[in-house]
Protein backbone atom coordinates (compact mmCIF):
# COMPACT_ATOMS: atom_id res chain seq x y z
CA UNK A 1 0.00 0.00 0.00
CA UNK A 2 1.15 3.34 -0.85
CA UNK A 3 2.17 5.76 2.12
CA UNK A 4 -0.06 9.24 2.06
CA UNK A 5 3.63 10.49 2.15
CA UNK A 6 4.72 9.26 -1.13
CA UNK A 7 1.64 10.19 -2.66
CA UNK A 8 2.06 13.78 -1.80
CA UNK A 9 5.83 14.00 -2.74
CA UNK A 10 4.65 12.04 -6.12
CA UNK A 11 2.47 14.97 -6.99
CA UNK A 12 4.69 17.51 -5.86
CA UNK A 13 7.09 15.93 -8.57
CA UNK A 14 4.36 15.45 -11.28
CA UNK A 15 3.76 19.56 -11.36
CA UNK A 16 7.59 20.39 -12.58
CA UNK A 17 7.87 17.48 -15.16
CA UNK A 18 4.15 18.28 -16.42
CA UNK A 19 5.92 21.65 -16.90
CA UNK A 20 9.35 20.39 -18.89
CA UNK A 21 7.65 17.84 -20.72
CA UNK A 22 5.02 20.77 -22.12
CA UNK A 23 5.27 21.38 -25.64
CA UNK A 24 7.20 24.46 -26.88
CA UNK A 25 4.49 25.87 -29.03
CA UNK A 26 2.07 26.11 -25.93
CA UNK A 27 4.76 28.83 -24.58
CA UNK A 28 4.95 30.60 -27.80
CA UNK A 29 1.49 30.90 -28.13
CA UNK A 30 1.41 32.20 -24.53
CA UNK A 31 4.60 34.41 -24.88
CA UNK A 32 2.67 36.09 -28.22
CA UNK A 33 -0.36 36.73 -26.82
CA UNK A 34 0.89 38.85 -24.23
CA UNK A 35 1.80 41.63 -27.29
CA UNK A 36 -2.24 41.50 -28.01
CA UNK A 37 -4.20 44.55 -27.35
CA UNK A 38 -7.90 44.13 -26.10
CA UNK A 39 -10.10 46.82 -27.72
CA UNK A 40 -12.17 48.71 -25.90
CA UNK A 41 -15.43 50.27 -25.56
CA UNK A 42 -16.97 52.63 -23.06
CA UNK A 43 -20.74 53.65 -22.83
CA UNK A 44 -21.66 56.81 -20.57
CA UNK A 45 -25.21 57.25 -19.96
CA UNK A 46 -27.04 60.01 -18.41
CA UNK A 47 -30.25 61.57 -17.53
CA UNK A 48 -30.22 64.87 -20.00
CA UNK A 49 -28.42 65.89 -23.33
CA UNK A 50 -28.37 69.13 -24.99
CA UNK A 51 -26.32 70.10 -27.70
CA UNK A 52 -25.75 73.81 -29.25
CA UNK A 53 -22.88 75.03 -31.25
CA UNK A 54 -20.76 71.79 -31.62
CA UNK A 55 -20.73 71.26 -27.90
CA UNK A 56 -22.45 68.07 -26.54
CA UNK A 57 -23.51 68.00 -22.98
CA UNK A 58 -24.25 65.16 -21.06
CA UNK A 59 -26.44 66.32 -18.63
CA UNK A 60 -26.77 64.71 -14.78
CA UNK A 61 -23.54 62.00 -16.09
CA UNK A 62 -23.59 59.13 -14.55
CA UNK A 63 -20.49 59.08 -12.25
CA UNK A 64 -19.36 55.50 -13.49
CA UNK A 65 -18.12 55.17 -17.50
CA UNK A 66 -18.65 51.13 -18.34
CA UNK A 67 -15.92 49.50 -20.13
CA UNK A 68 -15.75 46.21 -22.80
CA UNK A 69 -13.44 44.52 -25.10
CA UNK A 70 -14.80 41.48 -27.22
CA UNK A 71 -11.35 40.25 -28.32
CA UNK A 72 -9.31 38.65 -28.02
CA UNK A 73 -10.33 38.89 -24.35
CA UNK A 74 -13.33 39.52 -23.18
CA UNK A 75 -13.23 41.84 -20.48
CA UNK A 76 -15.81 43.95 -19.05
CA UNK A 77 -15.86 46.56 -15.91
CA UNK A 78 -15.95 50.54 -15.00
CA UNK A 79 -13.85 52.87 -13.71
CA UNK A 80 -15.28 56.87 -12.56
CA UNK A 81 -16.36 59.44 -15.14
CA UNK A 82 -14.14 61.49 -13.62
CA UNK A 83 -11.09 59.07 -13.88
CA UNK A 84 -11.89 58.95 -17.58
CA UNK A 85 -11.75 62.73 -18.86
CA UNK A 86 -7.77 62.97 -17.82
CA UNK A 87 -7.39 59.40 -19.37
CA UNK A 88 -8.41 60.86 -22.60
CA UNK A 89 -5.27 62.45 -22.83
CA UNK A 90 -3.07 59.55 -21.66
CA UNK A 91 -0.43 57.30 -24.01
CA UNK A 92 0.50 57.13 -27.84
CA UNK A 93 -2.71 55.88 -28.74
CA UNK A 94 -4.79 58.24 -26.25
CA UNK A 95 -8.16 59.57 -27.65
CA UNK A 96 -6.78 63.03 -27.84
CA UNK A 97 -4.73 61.77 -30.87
CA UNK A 98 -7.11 60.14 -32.65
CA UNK A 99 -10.64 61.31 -31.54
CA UNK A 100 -12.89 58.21 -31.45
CA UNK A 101 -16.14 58.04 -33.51
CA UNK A 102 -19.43 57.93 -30.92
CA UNK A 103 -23.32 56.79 -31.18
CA UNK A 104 -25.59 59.61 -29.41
CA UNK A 105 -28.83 57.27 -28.73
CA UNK A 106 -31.49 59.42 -26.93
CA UNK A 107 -34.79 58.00 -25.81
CA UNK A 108 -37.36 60.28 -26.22
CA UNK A 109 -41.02 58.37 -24.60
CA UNK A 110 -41.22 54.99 -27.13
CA UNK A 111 -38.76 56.90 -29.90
CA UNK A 112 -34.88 56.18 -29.55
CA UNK A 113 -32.63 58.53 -32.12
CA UNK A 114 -29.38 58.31 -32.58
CA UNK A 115 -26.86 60.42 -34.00
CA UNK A 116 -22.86 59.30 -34.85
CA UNK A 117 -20.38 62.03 -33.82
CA UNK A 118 -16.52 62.04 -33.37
CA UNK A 119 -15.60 63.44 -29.87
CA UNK A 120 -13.26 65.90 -28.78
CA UNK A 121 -11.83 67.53 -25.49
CA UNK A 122 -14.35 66.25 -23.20
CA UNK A 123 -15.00 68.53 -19.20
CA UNK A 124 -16.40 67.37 -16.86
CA UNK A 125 -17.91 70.31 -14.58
CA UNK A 126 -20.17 69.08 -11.59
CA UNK A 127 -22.52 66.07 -12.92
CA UNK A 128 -22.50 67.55 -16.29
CA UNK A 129 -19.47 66.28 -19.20
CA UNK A 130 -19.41 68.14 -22.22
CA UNK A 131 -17.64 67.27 -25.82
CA UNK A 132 -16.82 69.48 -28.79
CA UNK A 133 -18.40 67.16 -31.11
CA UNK A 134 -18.32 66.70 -35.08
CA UNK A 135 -21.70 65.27 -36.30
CA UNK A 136 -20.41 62.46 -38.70
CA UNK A 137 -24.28 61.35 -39.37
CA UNK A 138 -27.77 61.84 -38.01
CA UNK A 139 -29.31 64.79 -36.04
CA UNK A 140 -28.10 65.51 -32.67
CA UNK A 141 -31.50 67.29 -30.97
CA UNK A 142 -31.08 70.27 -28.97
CA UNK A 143 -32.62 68.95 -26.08
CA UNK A 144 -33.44 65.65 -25.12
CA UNK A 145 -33.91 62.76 -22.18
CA UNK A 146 -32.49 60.02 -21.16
CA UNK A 147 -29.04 58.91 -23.30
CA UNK A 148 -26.19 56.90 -23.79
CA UNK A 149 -23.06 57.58 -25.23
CA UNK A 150 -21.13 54.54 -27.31
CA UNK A 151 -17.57 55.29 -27.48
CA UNK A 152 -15.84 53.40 -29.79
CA UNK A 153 -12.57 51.07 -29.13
CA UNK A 154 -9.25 52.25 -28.38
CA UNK A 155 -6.30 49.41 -28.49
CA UNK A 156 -5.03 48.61 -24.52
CA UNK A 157 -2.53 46.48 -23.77
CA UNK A 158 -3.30 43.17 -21.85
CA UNK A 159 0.16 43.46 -20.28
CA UNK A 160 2.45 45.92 -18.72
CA UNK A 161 4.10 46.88 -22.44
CA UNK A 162 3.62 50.86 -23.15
CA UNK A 163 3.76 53.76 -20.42
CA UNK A 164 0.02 54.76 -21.60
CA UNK A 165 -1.03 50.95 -20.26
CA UNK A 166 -0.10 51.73 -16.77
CA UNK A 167 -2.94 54.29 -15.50
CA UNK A 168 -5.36 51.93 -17.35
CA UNK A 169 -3.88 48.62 -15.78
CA UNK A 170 -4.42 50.23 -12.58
CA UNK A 171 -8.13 50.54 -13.56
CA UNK A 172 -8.51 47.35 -14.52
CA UNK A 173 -7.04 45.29 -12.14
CA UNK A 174 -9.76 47.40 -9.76
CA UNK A 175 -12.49 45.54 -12.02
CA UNK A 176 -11.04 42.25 -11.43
């Protein structure tokens, strides 16, 4: 019969061969995705929107900007409105540099419109965030209810590889 000892020091030894005996292509595979970038999206919803003279306010802003990637990961999570308007600026591949493209959708009693814009230096003053905004397509009302905001992706690493990942890993290591 087998001593509870041995069994314990045979699995102890299993782990490390397991490990040597792995092929190499599993490690390449891992060691390459690591350069992968999840791509991002945000959505900001909030209670108001008015717009007048390129400027797009979001109106009582919810304090909490969600955050998703569909691949290759699929992440999901938040971080503060407030955290988000100074990350905008952040990085090599920061929003600032290359405004992202948005989806205004305002529901307005059973009517939803939505307008595409691209977004530009966004405030955030009290619980309202404003954008200078470029309508790309649609009509953007004046006045309106209830909205969300769909930012489109920006590239983030998935490991520590770029300066511009760090504030953002911080974020999302929160999440988890």
């Amino acid at each position: 019969m087998i001593s509870r000892r041995a069994l314990i020091a045979g699995a102890a030894l299993a782990v490390p061969i397991a490990a040597a005996l792995r092929p190499a292509s599993a490690t390449e595979k891992k060691e390459s995705k690591g350069s992968e970038k999840a791509q991002f999206l945000f959505v900001q919803s909030a209670r108001g929107v008015s717009y007048a003279d390129d400027v797009l306010t979001l109106k009582g802003v919810n304090p909490v900007t969600i955050l998703f990637s569909d691949r290759p990961e699929r992440l999901a999570g938040h971080m503060t409105t407030e955290s988000f308007v100074p990350f905008w600026s952040e990085g090599g591949d920061s929003f600032e540099l290359d405004p992202p493209n948005a989806t205004l959708s305002v529901l307005e009693g059973d009517e939803v419109g939505d307008a595409v814009v691209v977004l530009h230096d966004p405030r955030l003053e009290g619980e309202d965030l404003t954008y200078r905004v470029t309508v790309l397509e649609g009509k953007v009302p004046a006045s309106a209810g209830a909205s969300s905001l769909f930012i489109d992706i920006i590239g983030m690493p998935l490991t520590p590889v770029s300066f511009a990942g760090a504030r953002r890993r911080m974020w999302r290591r929160a999440v988890y």
